[in-house]
C-alpha atoms as a PDB file:
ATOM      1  CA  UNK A   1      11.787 -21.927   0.946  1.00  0.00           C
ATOM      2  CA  UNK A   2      12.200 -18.760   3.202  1.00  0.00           C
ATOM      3  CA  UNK A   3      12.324 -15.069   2.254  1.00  0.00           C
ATOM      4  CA  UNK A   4      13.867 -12.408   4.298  1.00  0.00           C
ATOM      5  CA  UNK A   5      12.458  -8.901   4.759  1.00  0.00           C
ATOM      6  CA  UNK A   6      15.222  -6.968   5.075  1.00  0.00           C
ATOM      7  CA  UNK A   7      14.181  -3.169   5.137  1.00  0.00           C
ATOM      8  CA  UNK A   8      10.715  -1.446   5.564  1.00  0.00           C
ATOM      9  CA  UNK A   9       9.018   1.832   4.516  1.00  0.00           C
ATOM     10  CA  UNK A  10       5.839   2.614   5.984  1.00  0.00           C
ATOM     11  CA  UNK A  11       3.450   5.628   5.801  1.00  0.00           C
ATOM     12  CA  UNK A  12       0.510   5.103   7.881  1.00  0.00           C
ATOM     13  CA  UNK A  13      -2.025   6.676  10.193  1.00  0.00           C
ATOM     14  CA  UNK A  14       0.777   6.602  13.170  1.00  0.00           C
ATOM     15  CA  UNK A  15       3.915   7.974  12.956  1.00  0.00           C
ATOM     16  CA  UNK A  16       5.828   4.965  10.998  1.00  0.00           C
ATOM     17  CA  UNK A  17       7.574   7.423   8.115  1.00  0.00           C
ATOM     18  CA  UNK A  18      10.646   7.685  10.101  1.00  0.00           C
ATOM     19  CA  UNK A  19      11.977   4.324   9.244  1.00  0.00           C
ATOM     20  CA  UNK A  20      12.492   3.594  13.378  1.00  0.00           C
ATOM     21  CA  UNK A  21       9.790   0.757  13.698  1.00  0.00           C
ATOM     22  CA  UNK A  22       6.974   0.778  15.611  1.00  0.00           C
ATOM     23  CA  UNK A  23       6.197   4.537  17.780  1.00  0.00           C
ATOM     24  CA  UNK A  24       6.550   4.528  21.382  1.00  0.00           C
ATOM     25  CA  UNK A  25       3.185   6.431  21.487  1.00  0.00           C
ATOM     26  CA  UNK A  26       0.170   4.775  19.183  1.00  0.00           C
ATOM     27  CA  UNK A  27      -2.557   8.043  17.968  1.00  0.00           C
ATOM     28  CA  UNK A  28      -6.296   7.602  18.467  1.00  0.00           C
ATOM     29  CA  UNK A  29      -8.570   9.742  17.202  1.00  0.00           C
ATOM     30  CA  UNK A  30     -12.731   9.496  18.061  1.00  0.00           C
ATOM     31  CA  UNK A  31     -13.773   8.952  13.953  1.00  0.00           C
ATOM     32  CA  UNK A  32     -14.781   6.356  11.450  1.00  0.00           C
ATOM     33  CA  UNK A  33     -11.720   6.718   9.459  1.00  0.00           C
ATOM     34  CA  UNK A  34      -8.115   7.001   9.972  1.00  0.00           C
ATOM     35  CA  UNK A  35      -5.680   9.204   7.657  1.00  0.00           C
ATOM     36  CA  UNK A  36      -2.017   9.099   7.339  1.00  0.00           C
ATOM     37  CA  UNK A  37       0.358  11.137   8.646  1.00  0.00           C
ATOM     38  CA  UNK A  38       2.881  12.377   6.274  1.00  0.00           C
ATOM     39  CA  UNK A  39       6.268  12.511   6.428  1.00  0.00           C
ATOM     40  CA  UNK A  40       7.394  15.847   4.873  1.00  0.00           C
ATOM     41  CA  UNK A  41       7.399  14.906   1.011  1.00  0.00           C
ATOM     42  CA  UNK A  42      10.417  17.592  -0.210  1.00  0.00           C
ATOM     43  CA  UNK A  43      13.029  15.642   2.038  1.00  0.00           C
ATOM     44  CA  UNK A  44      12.609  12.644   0.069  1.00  0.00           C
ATOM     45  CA  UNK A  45      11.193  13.678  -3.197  1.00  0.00           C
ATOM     46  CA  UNK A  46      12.159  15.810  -5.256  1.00  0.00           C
ATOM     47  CA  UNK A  47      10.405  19.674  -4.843  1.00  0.00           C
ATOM     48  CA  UNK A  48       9.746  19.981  -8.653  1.00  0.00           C
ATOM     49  CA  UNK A  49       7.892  16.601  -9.209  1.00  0.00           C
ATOM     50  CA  UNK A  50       6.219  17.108  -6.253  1.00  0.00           C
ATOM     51  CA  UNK A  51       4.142  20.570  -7.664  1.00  0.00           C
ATOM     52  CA  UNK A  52       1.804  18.220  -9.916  1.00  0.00           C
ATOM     53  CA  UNK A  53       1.991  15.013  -7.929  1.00  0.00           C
ATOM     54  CA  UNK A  54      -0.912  13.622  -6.093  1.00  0.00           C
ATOM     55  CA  UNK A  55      -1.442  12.491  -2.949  1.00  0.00           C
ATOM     56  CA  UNK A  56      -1.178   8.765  -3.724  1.00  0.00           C
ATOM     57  CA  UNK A  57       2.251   9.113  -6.133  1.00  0.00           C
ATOM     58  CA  UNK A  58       3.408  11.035  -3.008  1.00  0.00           C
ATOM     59  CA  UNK A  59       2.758   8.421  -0.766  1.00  0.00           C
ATOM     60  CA  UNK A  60       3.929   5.526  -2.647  1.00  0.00           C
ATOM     61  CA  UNK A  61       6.735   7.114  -3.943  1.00  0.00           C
ATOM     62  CA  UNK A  62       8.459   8.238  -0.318  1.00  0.00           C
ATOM     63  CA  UNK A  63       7.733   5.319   1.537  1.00  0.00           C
ATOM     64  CA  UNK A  64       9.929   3.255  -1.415  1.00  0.00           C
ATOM     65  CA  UNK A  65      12.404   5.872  -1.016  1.00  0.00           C
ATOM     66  CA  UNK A  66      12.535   5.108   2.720  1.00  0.00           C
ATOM     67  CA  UNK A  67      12.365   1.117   1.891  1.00  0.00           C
ATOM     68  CA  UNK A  68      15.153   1.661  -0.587  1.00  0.00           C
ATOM     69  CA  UNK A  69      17.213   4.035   1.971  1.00  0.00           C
ATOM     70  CA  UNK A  70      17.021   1.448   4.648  1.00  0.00           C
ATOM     71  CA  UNK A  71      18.532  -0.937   2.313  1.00  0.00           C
ATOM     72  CA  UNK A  72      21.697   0.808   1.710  1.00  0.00           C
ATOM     73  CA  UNK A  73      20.361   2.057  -2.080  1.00  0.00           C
ATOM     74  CA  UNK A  74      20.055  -1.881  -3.168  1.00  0.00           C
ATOM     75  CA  UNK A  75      18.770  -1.245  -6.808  1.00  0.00           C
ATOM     76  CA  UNK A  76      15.630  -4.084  -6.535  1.00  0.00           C
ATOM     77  CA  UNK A  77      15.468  -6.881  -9.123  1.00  0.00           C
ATOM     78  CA  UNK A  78      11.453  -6.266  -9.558  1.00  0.00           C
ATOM     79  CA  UNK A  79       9.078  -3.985  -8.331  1.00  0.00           C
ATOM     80  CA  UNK A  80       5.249  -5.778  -7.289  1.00  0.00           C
ATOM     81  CA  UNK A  81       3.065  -3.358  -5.306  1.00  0.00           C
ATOM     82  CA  UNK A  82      -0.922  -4.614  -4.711  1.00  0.00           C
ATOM     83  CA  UNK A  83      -3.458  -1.983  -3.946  1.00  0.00           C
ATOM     84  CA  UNK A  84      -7.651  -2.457  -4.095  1.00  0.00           C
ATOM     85  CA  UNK A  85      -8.429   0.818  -5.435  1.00  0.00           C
ATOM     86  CA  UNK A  86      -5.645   2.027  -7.233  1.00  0.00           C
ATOM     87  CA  UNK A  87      -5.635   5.769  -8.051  1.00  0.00           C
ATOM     88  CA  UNK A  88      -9.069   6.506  -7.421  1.00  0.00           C
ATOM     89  CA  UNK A  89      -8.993   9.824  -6.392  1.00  0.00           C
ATOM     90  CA  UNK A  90      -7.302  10.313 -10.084  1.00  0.00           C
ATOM     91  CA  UNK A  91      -9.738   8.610 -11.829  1.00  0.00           C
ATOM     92  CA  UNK A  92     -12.489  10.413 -10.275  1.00  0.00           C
ATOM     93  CA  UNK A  93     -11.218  13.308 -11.221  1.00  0.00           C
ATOM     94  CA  UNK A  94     -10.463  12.662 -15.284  1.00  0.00           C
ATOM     95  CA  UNK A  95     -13.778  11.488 -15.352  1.00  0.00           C
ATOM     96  CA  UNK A  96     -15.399  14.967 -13.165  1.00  0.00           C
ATOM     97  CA  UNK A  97     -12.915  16.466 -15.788  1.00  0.00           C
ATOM     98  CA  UNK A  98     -14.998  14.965 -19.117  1.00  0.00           C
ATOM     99  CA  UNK A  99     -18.216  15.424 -18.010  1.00  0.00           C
ATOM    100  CA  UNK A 100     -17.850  18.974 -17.078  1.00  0.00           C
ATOM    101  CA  UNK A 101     -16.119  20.020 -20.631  1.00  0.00           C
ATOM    102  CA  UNK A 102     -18.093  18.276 -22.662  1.00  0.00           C
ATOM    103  CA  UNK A 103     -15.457  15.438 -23.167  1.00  0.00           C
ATOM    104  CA  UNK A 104     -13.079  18.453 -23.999  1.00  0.00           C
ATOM    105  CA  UNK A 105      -9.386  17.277 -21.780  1.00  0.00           C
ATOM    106  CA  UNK A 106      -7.714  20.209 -21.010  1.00  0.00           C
ATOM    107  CA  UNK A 107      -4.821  18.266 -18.828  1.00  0.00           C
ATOM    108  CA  UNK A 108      -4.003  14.714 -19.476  1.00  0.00           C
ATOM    109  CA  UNK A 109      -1.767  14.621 -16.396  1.00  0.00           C
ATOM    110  CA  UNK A 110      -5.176  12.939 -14.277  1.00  0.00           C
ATOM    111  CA  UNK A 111      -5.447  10.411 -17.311  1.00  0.00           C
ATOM    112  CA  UNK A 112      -1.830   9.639 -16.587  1.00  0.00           C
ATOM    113  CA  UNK A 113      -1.985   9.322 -13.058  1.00  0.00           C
ATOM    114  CA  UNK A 114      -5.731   7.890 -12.407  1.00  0.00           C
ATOM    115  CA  UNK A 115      -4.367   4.140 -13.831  1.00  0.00           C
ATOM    116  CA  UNK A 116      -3.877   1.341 -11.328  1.00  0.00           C
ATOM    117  CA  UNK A 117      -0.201   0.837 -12.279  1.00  0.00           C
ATOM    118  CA  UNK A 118       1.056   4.605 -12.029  1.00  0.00           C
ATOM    119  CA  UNK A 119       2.461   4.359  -8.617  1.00  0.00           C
ATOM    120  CA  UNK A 120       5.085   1.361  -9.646  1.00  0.00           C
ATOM    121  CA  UNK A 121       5.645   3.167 -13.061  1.00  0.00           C
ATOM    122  CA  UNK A 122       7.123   5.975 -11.244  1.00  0.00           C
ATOM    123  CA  UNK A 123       9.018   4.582  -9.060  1.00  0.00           C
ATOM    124  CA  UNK A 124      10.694   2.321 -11.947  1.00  0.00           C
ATOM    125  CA  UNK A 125      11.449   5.594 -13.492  1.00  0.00           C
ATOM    126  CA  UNK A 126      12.178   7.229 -10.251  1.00  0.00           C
ATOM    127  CA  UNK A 127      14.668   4.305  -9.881  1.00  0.00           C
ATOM    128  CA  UNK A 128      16.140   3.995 -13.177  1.00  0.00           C
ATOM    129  CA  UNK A 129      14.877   0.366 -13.416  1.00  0.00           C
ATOM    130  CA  UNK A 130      14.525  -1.283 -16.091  1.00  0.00           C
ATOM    131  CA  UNK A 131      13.329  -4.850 -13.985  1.00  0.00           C
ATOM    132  CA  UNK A 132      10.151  -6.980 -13.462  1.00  0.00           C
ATOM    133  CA  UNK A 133       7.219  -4.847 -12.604  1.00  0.00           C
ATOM    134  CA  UNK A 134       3.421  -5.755 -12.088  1.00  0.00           C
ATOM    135  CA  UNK A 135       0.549  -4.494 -10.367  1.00  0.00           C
ATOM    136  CA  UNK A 136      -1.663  -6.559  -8.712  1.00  0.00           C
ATOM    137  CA  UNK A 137      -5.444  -4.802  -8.194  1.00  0.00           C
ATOM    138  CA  UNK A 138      -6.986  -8.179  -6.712  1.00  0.00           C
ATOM    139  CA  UNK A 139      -8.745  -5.978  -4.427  1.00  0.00           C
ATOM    140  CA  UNK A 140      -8.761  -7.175  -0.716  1.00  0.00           C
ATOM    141  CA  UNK A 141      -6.213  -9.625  -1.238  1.00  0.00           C
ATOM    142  CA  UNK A 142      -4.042  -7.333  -3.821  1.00  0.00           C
ATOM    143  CA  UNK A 143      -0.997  -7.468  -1.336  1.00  0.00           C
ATOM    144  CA  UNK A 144      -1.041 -11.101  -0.798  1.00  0.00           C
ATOM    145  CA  UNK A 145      -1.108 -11.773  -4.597  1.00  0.00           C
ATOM    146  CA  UNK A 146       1.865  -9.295  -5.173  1.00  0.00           C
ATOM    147  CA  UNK A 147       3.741 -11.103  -2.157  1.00  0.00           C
ATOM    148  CA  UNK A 148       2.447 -14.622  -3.688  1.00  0.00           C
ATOM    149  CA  UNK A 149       4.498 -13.217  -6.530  1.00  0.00           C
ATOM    150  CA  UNK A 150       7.804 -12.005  -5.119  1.00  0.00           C
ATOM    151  CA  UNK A 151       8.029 -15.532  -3.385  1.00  0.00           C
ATOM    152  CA  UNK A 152       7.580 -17.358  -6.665  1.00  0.00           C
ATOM    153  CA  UNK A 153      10.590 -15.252  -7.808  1.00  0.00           C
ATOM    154  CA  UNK A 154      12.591 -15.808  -5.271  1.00  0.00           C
ATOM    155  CA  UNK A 155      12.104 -19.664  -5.246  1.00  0.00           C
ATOM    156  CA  UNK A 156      13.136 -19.758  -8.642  1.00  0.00           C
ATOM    157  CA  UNK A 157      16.152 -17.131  -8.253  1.00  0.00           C
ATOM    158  CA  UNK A 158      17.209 -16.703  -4.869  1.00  0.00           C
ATOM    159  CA  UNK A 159      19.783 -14.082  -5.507  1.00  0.00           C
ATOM    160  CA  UNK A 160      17.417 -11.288  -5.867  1.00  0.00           C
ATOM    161  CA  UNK A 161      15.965  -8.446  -4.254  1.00  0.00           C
ATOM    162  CA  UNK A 162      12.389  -7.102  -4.914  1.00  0.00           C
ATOM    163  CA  UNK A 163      10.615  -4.075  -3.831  1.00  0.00           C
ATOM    164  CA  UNK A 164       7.364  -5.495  -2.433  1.00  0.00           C
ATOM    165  CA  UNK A 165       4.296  -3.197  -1.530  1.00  0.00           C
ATOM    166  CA  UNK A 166       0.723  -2.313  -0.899  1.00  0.00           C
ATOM    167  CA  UNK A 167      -0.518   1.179  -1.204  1.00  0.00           C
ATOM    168  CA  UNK A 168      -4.691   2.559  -0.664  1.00  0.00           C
ATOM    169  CA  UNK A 169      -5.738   5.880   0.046  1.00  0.00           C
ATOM    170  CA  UNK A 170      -9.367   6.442   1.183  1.00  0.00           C
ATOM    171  CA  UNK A 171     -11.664   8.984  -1.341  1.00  0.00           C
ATOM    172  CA  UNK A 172     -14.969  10.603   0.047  1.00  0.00           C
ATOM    173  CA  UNK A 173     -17.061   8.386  -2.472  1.00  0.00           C
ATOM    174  CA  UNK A 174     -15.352   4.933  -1.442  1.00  0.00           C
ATOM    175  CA  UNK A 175     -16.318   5.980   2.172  1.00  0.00           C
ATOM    176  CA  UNK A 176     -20.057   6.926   1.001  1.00  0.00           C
ATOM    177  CA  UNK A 177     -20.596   4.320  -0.827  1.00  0.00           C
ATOM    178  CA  UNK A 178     -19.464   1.813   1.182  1.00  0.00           C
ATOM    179  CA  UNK A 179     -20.950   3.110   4.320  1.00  0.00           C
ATOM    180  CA  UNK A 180     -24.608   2.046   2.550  1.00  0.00           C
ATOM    181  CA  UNK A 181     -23.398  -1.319   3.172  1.00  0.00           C
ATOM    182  CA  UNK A 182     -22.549  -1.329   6.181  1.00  0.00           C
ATOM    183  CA  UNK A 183     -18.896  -1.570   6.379  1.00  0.00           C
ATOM    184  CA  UNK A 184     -18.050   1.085   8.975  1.00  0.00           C
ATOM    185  CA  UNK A 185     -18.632   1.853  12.495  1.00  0.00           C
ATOM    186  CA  UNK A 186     -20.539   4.864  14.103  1.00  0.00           C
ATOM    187  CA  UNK A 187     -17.233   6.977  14.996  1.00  0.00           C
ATOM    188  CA  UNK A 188     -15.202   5.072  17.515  1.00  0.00           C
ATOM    189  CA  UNK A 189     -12.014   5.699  19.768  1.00  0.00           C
ATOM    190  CA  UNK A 190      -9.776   4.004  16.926  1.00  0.00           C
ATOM    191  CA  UNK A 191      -7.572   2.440  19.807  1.00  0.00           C
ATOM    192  CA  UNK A 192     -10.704   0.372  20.546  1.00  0.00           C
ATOM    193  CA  UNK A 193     -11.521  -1.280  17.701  1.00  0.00           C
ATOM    194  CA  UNK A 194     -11.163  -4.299  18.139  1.00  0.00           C
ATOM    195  CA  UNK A 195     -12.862  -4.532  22.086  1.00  0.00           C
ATOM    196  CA  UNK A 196     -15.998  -2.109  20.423  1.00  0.00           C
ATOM    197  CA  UNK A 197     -19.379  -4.636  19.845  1.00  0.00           C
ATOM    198  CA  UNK A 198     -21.196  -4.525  16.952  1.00  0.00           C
ATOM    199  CA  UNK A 199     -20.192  -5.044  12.938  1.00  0.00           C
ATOM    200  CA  UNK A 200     -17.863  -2.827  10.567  1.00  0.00           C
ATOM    201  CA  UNK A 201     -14.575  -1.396  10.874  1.00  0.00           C
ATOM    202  CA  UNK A 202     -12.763   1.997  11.007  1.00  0.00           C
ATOM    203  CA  UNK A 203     -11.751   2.600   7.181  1.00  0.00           C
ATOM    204  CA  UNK A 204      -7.958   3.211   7.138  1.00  0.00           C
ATOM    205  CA  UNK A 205      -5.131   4.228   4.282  1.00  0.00           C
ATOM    206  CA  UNK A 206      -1.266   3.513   3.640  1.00  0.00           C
ATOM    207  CA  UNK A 207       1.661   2.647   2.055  1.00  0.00           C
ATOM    208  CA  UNK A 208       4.213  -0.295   3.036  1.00  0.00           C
ATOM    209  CA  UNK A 209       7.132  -1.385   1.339  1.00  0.00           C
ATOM    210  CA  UNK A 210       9.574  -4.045   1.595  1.00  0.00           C
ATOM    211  CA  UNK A 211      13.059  -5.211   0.633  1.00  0.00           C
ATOM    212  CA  UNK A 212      12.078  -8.608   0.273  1.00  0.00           C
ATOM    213  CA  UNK A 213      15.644 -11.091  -0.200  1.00  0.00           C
ATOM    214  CA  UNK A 214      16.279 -14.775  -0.578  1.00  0.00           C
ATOM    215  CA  UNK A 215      19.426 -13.782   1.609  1.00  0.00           C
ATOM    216  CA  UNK A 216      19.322 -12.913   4.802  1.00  0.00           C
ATOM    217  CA  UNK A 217      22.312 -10.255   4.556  1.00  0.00           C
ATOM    218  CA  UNK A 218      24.563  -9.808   7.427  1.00  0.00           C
ATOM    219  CA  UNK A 219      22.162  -7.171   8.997  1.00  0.00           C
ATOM    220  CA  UNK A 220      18.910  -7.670  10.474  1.00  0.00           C
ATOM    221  CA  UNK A 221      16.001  -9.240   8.804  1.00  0.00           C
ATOM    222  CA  UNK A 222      12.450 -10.786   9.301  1.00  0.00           C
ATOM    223  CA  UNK A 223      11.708 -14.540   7.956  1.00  0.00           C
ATOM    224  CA  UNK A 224       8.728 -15.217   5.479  1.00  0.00           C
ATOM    225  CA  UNK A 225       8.000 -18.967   5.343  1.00  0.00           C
ATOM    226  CA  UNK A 226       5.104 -18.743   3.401  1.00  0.00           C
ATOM    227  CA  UNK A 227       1.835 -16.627   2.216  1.00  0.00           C
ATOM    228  CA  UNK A 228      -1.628 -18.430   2.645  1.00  0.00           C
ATOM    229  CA  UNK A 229      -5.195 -17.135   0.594  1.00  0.00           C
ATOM    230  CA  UNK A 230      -8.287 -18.044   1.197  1.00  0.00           C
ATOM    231  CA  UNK A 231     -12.025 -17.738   0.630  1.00  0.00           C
ATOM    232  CA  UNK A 232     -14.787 -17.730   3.613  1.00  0.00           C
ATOM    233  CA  UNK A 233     -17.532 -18.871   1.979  1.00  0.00           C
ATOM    234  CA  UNK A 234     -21.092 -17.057   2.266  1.00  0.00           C
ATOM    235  CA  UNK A 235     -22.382 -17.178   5.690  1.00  0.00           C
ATOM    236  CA  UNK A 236     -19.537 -18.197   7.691  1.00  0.00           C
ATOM    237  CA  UNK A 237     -18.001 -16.785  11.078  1.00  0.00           C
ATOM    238  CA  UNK A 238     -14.803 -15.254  12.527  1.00  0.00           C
ATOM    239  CA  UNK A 239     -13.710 -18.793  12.945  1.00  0.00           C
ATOM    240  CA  UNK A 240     -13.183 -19.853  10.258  1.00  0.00           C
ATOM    241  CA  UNK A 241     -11.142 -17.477   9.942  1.00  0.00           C
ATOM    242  CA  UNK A 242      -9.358 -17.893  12.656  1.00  0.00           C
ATOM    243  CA  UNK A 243      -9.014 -21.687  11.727  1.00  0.00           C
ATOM    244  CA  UNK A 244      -7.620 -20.753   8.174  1.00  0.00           C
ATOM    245  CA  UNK A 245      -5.171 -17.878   9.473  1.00  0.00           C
ATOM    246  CA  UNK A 246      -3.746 -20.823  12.412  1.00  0.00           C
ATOM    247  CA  UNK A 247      -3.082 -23.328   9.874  1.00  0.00           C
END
């Protein structure tokens, strides 16, 4: 069973929001962490939900509006996005929000916003669809569940189209608390990651979405033939990896 990708929105830390592909010129930056760079929001959102949206509903929201556009408006059959931390930023601040009033909410519109599930609710509603939609927060692996997903659907319907995508945004604490373990590098040249010695990694953010088909369409497209999980058990090496990934 194949699946065709057959339109892409992308916000990420190069310039990707323009729907072109990949930029002619890649950005580095000397840091631990790499942000997005943002398209601007009012040319593909509208102004007036924008005033109380945050940063992740912006995100999420333009680069399926880009996905969408690419596709020639195709109205998806389901909508599956996978993201590790959800809408943290939110979250952390409803809670801020209760323990500095005394558990007295004077806005429920972080409440609303800080679930996992918020960023596919509004762009069903942003959409007007009424179709299949899930959230997948399986941390590291939340994307390849919510693919997993879309292919199952497909295999069992191939006339549809679903609106497939991952979406993370990095928060101060995630980066705090996860530097205690370890996970990132002393600041870096980004471009260099992968040639630098020693452990960790540069934390990143985005948004991608995909058109994912069981049709190819007349125009162009990108094959799926499959989507493979796995486990590395305690102890083992970039190997195995590698040995799972070539299968």
């Amino acid at each position: 069973m194949k699946a065709y990708i057959r339109s892409a929105g992308i916000i990420s830390p190069q310039a990707t929001h323009d729907g072109r592909g990949f930029p002619d010129v890649f950005r580095g930056d000397f840091s631990d962490r790499l942000f997005c760079i943002e398209p601007d929001y009012q040319s593909v959102i509208n102004p007036v939900q924008l005033r109380r949206m945050p940063r992740i509903l912006k995100m999420g929201l333009a680069a399926s509006r880009i996905c969408i556009s690419q596709s020639g408006n195709t109205d998806p059959d389901g909508i599956i996005i996978g993201t590790g931390l959800g809408c943290l930023k939110n979250l952390e601040k409803f809670l801020d929000e209760i323990y500095d009033t005394n558990e007295q909410i004077t806005s429920v519109l972080p409440f609303i916003n800080s679930t996992h599930n918020a960023v596919a609710a509004q762009i069903a509603m942003l959409l007007k669809n009424n179709s299949y939609n899930v959230t997948y927060c399986h941390r590291s692996f939340s994307f390849e569940s919510a693919l997993a997903d879309t292919l199952l659907h497909i295999d069992e319907k191939k006339d549809v189209d679903i609106l497939v995508g991952g979406i993370d945004e990095l928060t101060e604490d995630f980066i705090k608390l996860h530097g205690y373990r370890g996970f990132w590098k002393e600041p870096i040249n980004t471009l260099e990651l992968f040639s630098s010695s020693g452990k960790g990694t540069v934390a990143g953010e985005g948004a991608s979405f995909f058109l994912v088909s069981g049709n190819r369409g007349s125009g162009p497209a990108i094959s799926i033939d499959g989507v493979h999980t796995f486990l590395t058990p305690d102890g083992s090496g970039p190997e195995m990896i590698y040995s799972e990934t070539c299968k």
